[in-house]
PDB file of N, CA and C in Angstrom:
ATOM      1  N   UNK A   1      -7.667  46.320 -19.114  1.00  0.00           N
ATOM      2  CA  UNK A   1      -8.634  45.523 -18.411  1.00  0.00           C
ATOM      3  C   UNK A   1      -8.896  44.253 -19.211  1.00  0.00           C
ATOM      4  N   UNK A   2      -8.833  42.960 -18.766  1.00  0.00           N
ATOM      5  CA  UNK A   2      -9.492  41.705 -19.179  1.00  0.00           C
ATOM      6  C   UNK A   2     -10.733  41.536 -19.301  1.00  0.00           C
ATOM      7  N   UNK A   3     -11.254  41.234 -20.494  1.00  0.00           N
ATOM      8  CA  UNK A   3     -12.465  40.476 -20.944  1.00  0.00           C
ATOM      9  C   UNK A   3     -12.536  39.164 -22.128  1.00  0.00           C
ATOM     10  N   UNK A   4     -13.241  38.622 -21.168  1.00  0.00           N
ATOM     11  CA  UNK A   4     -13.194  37.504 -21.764  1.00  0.00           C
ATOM     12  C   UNK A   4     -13.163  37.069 -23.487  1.00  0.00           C
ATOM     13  N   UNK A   5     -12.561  36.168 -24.109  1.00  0.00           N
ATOM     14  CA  UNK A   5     -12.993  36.082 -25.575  1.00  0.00           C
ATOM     15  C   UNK A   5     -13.982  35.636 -25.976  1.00  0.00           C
ATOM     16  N   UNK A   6     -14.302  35.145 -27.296  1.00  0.00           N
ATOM     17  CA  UNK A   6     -15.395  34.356 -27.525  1.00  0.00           C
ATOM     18  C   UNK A   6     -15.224  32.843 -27.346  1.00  0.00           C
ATOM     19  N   UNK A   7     -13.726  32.396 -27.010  1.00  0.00           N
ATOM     20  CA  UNK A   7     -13.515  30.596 -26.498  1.00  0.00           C
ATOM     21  C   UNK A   7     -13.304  30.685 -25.046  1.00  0.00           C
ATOM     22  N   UNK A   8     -13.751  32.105 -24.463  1.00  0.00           N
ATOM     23  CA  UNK A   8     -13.225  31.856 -22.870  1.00  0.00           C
ATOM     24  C   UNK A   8     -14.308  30.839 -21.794  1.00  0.00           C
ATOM     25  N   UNK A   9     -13.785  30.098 -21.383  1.00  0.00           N
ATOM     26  CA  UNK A   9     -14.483  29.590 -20.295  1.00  0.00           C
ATOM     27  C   UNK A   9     -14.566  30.032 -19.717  1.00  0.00           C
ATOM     28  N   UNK A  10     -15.964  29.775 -18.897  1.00  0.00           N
ATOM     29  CA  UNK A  10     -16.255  30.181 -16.897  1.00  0.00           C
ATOM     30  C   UNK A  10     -16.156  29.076 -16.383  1.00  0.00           C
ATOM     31  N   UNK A  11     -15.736  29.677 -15.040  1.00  0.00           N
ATOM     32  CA  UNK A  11     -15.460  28.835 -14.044  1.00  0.00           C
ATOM     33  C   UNK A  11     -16.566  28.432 -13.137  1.00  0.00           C
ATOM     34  N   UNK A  12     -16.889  27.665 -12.679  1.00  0.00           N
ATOM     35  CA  UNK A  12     -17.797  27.961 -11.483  1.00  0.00           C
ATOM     36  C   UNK A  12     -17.089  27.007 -10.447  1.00  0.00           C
ATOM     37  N   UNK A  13     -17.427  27.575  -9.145  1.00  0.00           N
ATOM     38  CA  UNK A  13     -17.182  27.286  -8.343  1.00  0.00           C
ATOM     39  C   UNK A  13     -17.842  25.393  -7.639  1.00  0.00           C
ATOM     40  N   UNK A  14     -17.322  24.866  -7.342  1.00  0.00           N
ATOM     41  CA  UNK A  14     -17.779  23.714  -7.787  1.00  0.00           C
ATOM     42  C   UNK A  14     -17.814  22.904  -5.536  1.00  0.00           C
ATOM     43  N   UNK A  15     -18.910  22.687  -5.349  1.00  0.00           N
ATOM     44  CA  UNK A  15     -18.752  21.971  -3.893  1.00  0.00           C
ATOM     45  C   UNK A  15     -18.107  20.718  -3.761  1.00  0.00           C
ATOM     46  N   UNK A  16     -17.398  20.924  -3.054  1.00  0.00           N
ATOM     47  CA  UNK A  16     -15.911  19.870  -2.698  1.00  0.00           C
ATOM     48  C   UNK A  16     -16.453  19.036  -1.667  1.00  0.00           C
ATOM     49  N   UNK A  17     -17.307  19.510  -0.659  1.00  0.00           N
ATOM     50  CA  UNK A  17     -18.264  18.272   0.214  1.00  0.00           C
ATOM     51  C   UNK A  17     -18.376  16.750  -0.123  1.00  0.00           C
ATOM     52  N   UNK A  18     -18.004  15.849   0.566  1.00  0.00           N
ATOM     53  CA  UNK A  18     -18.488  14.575   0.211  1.00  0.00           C
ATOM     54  C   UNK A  18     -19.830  14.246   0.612  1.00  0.00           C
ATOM     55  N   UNK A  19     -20.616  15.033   1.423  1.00  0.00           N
ATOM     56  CA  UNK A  19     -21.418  14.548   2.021  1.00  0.00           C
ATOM     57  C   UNK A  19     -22.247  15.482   1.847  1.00  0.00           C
ATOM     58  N   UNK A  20     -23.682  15.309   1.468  1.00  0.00           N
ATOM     59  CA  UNK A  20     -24.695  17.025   1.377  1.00  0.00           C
ATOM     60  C   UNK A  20     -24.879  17.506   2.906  1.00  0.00           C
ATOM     61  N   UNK A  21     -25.298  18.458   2.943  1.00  0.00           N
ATOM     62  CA  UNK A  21     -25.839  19.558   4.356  1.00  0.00           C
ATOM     63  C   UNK A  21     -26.838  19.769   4.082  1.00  0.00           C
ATOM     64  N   UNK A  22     -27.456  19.742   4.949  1.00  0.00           N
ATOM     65  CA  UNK A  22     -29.478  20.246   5.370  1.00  0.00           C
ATOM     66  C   UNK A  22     -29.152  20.988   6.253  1.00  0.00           C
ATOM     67  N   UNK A  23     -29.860  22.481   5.741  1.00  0.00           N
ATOM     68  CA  UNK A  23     -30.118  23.444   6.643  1.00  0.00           C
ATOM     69  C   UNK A  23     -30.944  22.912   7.466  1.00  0.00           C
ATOM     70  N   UNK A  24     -30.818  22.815   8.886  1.00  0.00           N
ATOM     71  CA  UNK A  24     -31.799  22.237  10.275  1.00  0.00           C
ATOM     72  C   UNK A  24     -31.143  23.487  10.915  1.00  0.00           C
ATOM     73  N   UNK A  25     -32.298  23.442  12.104  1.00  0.00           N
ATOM     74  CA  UNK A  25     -32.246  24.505  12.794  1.00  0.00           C
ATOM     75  C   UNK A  25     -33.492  23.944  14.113  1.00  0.00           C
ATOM     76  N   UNK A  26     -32.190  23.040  14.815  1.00  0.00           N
ATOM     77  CA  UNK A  26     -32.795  22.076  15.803  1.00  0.00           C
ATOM     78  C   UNK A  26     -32.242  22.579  17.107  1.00  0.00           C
ATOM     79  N   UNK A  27     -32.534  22.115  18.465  1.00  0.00           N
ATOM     80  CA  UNK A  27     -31.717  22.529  19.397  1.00  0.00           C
ATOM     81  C   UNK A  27     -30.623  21.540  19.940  1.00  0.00           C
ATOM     82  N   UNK A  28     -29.704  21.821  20.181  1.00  0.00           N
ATOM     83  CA  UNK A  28     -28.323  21.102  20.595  1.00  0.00           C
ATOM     84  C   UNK A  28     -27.848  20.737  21.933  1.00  0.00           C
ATOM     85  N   UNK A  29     -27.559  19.842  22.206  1.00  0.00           N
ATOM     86  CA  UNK A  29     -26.683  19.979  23.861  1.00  0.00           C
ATOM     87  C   UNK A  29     -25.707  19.176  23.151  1.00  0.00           C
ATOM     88  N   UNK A  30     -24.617  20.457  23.683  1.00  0.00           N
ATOM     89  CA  UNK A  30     -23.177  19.834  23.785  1.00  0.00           C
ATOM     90  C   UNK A  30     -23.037  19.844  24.976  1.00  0.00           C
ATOM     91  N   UNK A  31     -21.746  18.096  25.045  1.00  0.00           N
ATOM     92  CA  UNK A  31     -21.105  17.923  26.155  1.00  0.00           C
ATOM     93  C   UNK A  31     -19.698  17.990  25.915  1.00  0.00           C
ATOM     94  N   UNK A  32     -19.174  18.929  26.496  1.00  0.00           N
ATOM     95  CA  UNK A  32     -17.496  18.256  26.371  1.00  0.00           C
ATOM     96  C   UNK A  32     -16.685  18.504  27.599  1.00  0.00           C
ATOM     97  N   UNK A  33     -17.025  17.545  28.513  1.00  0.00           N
ATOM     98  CA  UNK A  33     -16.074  17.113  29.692  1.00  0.00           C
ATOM     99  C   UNK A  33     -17.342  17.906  30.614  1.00  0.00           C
ATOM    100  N   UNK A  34     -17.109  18.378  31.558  1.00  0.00           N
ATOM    101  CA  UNK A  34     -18.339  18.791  32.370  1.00  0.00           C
ATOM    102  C   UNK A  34     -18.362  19.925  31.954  1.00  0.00           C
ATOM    103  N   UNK A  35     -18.537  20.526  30.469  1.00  0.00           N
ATOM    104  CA  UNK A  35     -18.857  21.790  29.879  1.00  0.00           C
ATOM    105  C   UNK A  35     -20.394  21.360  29.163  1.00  0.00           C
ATOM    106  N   UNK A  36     -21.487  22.069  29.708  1.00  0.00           N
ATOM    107  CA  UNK A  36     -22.637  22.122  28.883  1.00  0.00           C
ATOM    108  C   UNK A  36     -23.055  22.818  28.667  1.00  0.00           C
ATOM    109  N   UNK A  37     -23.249  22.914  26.409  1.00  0.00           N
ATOM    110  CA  UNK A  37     -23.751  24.144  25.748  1.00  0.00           C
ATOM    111  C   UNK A  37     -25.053  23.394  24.932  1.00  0.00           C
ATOM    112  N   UNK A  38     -26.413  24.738  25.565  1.00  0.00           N
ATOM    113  CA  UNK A  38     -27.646  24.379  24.782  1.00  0.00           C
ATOM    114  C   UNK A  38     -27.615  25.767  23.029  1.00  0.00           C
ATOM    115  N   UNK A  39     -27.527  24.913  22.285  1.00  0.00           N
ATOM    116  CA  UNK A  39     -27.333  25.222  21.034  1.00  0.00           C
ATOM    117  C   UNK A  39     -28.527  25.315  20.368  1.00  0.00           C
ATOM    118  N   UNK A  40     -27.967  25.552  18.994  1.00  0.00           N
ATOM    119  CA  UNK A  40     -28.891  25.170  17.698  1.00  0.00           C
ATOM    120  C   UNK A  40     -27.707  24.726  16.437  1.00  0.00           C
ATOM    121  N   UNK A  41     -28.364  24.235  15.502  1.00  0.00           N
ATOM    122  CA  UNK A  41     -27.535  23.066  14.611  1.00  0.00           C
ATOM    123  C   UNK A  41     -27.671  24.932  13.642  1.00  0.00           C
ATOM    124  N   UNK A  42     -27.307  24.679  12.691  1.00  0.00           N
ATOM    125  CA  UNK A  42     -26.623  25.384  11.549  1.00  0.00           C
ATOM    126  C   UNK A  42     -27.376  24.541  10.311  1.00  0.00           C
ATOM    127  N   UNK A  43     -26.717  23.117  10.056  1.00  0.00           N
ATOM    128  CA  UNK A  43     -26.673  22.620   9.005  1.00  0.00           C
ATOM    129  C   UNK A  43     -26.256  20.778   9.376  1.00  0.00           C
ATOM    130  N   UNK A  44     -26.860  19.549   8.973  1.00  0.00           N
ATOM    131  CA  UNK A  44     -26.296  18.823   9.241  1.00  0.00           C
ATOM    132  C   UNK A  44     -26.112  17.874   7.839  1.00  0.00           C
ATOM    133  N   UNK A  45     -25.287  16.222   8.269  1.00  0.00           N
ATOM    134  CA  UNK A  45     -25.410  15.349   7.333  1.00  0.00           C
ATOM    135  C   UNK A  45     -25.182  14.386   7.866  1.00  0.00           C
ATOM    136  N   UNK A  46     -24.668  13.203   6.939  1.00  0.00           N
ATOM    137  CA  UNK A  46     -25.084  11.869   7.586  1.00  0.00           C
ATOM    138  C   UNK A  46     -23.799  11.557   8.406  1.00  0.00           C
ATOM    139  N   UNK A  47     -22.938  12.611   8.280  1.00  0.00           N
ATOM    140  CA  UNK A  47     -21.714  12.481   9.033  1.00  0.00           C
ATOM    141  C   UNK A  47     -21.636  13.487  10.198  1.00  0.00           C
ATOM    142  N   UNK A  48     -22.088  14.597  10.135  1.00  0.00           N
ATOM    143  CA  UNK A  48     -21.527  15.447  10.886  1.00  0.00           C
ATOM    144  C   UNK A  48     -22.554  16.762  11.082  1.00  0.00           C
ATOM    145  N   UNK A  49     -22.517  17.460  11.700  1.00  0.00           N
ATOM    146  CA  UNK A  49     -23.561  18.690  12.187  1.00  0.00           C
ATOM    147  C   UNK A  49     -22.603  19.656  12.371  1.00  0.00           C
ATOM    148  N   UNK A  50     -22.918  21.274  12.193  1.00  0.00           N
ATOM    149  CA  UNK A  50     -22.686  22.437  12.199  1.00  0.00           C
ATOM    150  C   UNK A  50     -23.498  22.703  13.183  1.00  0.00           C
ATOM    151  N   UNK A  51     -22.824  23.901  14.281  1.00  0.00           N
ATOM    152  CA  UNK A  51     -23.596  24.292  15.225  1.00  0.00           C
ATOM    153  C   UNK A  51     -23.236  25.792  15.392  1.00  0.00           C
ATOM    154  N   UNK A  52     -24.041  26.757  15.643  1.00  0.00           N
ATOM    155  CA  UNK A  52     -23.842  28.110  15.547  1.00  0.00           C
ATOM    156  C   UNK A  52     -23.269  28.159  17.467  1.00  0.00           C
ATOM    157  N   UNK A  53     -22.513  29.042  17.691  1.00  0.00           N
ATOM    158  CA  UNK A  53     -21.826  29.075  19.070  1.00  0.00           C
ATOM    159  C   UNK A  53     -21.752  30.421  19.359  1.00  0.00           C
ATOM    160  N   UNK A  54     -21.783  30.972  20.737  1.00  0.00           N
ATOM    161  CA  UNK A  54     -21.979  31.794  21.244  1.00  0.00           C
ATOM    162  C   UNK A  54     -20.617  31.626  22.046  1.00  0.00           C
ATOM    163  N   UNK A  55     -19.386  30.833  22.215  1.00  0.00           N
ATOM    164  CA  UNK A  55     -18.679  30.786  23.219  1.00  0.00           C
ATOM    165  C   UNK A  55     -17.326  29.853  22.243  1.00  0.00           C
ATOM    166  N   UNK A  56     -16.585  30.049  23.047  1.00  0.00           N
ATOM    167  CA  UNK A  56     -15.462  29.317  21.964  1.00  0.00           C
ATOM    168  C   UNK A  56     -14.992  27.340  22.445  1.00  0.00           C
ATOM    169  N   UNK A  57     -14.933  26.835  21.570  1.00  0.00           N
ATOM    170  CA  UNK A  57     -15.021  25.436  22.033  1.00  0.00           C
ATOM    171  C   UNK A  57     -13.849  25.068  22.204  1.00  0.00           C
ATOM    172  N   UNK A  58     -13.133  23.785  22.716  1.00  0.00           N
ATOM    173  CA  UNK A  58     -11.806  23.153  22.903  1.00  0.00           C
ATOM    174  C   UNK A  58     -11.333  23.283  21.448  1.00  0.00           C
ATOM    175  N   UNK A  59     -10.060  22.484  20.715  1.00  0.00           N
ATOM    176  CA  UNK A  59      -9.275  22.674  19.982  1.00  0.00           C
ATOM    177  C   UNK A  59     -10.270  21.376  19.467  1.00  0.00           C
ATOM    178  N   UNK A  60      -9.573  21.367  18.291  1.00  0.00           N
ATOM    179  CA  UNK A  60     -10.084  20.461  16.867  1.00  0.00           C
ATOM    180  C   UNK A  60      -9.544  19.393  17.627  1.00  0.00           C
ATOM    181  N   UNK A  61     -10.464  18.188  17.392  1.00  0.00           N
ATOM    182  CA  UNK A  61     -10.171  16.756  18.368  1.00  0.00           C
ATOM    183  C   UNK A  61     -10.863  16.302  19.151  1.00  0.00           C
ATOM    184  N   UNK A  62     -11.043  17.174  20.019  1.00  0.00           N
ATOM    185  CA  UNK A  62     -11.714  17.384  21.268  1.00  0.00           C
ATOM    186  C   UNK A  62     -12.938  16.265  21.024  1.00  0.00           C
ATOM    187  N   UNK A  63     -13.199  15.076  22.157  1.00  0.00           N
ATOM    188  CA  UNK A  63     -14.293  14.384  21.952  1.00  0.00           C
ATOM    189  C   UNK A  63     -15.875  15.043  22.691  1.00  0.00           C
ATOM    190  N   UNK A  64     -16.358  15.009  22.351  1.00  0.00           N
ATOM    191  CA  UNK A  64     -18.215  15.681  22.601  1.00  0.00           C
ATOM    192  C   UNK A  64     -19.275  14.874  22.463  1.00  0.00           C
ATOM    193  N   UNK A  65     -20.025  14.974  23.522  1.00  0.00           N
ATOM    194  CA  UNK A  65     -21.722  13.958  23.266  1.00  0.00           C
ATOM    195  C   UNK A  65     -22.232  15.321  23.007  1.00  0.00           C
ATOM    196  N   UNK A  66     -23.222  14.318  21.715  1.00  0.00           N
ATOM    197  CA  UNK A  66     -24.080  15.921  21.331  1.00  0.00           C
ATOM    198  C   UNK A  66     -25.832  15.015  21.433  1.00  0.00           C
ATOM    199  N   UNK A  67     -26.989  15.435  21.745  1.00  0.00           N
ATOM    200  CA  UNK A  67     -28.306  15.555  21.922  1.00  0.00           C
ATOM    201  C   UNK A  67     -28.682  16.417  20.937  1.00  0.00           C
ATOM    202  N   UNK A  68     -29.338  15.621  20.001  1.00  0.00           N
ATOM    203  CA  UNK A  68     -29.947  16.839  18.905  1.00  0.00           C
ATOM    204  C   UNK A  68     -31.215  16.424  19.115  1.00  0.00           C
ATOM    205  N   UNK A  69     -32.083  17.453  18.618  1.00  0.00           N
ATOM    206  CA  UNK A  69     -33.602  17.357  18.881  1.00  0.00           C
ATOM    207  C   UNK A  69     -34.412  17.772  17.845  1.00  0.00           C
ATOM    208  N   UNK A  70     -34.576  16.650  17.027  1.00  0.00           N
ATOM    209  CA  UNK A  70     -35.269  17.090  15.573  1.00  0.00           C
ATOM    210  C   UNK A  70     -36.799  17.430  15.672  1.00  0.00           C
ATOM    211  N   UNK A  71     -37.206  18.161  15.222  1.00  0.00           N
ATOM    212  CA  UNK A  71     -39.156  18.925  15.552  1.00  0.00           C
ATOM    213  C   UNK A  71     -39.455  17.535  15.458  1.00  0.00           C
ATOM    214  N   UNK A  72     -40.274  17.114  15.974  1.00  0.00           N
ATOM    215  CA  UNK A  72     -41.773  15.270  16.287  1.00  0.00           C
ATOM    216  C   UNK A  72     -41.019  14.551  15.902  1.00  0.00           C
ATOM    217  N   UNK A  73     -39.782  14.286  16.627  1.00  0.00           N
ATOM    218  CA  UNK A  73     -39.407  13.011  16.940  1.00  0.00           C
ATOM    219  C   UNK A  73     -38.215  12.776  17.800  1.00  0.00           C
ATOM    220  N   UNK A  74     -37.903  11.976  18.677  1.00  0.00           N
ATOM    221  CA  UNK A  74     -37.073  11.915  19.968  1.00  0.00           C
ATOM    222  C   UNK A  74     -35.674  11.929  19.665  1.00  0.00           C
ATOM    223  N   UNK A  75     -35.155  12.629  20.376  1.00  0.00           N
ATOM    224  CA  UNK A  75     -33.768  12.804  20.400  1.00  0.00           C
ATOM    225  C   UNK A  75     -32.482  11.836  20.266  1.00  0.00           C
ATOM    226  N   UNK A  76     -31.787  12.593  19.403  1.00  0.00           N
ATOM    227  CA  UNK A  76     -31.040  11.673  18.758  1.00  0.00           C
ATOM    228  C   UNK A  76     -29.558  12.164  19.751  1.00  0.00           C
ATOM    229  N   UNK A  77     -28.898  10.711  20.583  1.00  0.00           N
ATOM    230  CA  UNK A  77     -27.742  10.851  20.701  1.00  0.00           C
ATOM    231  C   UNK A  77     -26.460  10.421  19.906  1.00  0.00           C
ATOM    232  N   UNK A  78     -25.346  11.529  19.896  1.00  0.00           N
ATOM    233  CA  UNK A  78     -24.198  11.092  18.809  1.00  0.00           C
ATOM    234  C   UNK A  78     -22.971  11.279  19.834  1.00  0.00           C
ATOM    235  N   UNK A  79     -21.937  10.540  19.241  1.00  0.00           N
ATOM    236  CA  UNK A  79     -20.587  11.039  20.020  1.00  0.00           C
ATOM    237  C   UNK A  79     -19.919  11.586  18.498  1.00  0.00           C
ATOM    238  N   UNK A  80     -18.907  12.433  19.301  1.00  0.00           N
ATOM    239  CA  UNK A  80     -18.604  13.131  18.163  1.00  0.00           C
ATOM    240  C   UNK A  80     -17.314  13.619  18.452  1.00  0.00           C
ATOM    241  N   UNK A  81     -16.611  14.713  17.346  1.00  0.00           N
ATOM    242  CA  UNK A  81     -15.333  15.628  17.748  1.00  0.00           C
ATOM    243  C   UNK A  81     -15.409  16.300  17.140  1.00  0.00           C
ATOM    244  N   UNK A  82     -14.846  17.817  17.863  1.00  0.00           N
ATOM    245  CA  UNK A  82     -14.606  18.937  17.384  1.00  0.00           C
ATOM    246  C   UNK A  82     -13.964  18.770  15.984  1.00  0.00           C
ATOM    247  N   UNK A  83     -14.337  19.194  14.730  1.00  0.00           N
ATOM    248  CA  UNK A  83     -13.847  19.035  13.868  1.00  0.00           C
ATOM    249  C   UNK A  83     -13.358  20.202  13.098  1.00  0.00           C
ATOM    250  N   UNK A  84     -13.715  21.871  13.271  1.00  0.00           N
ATOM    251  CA  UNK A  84     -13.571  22.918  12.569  1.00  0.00           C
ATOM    252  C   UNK A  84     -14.487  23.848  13.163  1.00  0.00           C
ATOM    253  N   UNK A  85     -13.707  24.882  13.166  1.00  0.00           N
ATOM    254  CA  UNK A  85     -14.252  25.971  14.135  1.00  0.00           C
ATOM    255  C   UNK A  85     -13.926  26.830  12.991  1.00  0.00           C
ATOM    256  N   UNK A  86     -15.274  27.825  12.428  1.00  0.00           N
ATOM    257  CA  UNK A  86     -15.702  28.795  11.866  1.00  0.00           C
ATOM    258  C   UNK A  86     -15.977  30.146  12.155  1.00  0.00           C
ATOM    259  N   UNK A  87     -15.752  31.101  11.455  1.00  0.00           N
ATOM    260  CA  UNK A  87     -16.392  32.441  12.069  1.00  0.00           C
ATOM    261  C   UNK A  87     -17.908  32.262  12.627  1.00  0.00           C
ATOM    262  N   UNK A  88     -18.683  31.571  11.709  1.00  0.00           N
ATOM    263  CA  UNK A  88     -20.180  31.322  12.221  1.00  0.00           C
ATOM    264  C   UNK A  88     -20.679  29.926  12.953  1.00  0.00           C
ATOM    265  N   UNK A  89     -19.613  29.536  13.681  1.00  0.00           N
ATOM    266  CA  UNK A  89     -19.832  28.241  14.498  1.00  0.00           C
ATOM    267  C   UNK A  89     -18.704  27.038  14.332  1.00  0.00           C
ATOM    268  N   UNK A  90     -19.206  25.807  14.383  1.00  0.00           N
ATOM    269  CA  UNK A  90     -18.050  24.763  14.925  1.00  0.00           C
ATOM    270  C   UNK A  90     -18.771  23.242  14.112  1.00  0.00           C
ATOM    271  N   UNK A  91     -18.205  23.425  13.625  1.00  0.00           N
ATOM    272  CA  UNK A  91     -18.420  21.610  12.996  1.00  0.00           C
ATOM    273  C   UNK A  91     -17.972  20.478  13.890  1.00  0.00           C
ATOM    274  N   UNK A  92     -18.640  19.125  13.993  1.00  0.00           N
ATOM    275  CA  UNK A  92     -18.906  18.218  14.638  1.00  0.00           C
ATOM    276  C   UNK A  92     -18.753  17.153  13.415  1.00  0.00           C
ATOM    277  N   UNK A  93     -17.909  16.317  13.981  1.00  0.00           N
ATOM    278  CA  UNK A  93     -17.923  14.527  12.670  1.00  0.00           C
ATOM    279  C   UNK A  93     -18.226  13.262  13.838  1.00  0.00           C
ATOM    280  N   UNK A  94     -19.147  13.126  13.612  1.00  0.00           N
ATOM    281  CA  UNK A  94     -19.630  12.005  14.215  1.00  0.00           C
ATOM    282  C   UNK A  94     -18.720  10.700  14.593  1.00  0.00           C
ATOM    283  N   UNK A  95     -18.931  10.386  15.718  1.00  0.00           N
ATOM    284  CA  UNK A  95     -17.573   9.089  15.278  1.00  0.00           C
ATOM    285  C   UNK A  95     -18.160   8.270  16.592  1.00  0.00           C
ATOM    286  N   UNK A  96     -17.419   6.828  16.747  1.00  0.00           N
ATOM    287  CA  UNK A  96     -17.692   5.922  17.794  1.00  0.00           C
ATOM    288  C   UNK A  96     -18.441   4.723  17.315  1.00  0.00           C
ATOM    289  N   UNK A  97     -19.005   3.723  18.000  1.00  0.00           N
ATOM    290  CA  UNK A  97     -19.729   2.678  17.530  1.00  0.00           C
ATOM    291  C   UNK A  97     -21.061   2.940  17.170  1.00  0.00           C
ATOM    292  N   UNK A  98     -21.685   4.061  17.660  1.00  0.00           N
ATOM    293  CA  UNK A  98     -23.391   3.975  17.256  1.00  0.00           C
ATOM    294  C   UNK A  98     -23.210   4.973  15.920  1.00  0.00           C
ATOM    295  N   UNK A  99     -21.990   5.064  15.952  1.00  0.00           N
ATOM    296  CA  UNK A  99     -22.586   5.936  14.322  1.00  0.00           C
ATOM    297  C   UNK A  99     -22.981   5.770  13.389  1.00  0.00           C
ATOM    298  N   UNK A 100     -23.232   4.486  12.974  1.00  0.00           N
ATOM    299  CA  UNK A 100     -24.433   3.972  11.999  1.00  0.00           C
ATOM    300  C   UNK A 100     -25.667   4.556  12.357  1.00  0.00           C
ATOM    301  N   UNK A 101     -26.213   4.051  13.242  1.00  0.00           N
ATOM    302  CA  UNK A 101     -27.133   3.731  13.987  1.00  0.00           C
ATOM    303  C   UNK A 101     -27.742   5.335  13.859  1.00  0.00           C
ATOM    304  N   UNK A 102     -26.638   6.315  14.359  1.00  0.00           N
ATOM    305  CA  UNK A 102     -26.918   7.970  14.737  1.00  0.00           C
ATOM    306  C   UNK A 102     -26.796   8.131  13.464  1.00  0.00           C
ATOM    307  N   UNK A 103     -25.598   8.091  12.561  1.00  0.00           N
ATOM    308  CA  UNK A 103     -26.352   8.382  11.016  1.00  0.00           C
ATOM    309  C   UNK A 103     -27.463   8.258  10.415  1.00  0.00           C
ATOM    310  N   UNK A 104     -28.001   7.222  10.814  1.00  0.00           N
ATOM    311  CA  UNK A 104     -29.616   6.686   9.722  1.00  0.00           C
ATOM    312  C   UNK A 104     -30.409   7.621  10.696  1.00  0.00           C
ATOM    313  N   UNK A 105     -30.661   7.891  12.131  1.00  0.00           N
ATOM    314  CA  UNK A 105     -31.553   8.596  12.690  1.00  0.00           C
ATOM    315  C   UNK A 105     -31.512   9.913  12.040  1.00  0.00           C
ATOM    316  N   UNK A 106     -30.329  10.434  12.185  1.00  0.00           N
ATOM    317  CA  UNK A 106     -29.992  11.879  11.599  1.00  0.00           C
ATOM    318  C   UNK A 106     -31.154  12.157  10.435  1.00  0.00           C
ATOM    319  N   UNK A 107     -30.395  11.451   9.650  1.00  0.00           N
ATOM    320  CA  UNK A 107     -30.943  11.628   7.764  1.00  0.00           C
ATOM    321  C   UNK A 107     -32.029  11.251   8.082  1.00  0.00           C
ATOM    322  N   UNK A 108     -32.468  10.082   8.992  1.00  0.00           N
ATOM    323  CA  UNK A 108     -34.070  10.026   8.366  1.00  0.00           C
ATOM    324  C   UNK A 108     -34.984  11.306   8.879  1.00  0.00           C
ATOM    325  N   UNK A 109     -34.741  12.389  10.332  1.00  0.00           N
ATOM    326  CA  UNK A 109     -35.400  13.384  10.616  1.00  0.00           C
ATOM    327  C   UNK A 109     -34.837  14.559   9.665  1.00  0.00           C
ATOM    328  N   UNK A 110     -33.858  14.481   8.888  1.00  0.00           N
ATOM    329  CA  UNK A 110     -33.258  15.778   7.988  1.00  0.00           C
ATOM    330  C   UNK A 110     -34.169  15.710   6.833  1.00  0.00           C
ATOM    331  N   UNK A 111     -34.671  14.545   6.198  1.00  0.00           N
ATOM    332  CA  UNK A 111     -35.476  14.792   4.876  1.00  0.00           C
ATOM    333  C   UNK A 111     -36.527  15.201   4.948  1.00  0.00           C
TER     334      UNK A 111
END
């Protein structure tokens, strides 16, 4: 059996994310093509939102309007794409021309 020496290093596991995640736990409308799912977020950032799913979504690509609804304050629209589909839901990367615009809204109701 291996044990460590007295020069052994640990490892730790180290987050590869470029971008942080805020646990939110907001409600969602996805659109993708005349498919509409009322959600909840998972986790978001200034790029992109996690959404927990009950149903399976199009393939990675796939373009989506999403409606998020942060607690006391008005709803934020994003365009977006399927970006990664998880055992516990489906990631979303924001994309299009207002995504500045939907970034700064995001982050400013996430802090």
């Amino acid at each position: 059996m291996w044990s460590p020496g007295r020069d052994a290093k640990l490892w730790t596991v180290q987050e590869h994310r470029r971008y942080t995640r805020v646990a939110a736990t907001w409600p969602v409308t996805v659109r993708i093509g005349d498919r509409l799912l009322r959600l909840q977020t998972l986790n978001l950032s200034a790029h992109g939102v996690k959404v927990g799913l009950d149903a399976a979504l199009p393939p990675v690509g796939t373009p989506a309007h999403l409606r998020l609804e942060p607690p006391d304050a008005p709803p934020v629209d994003v365009e977006a794409i399927v970006w990664r589909a998880d055992d516990d839901g489906s990631a979303f990367f924001f994309v299009g021309t207002s995504h500045a615009a939907s970034r700064s809204a995001v982050t400013s109701h996430a802090e």
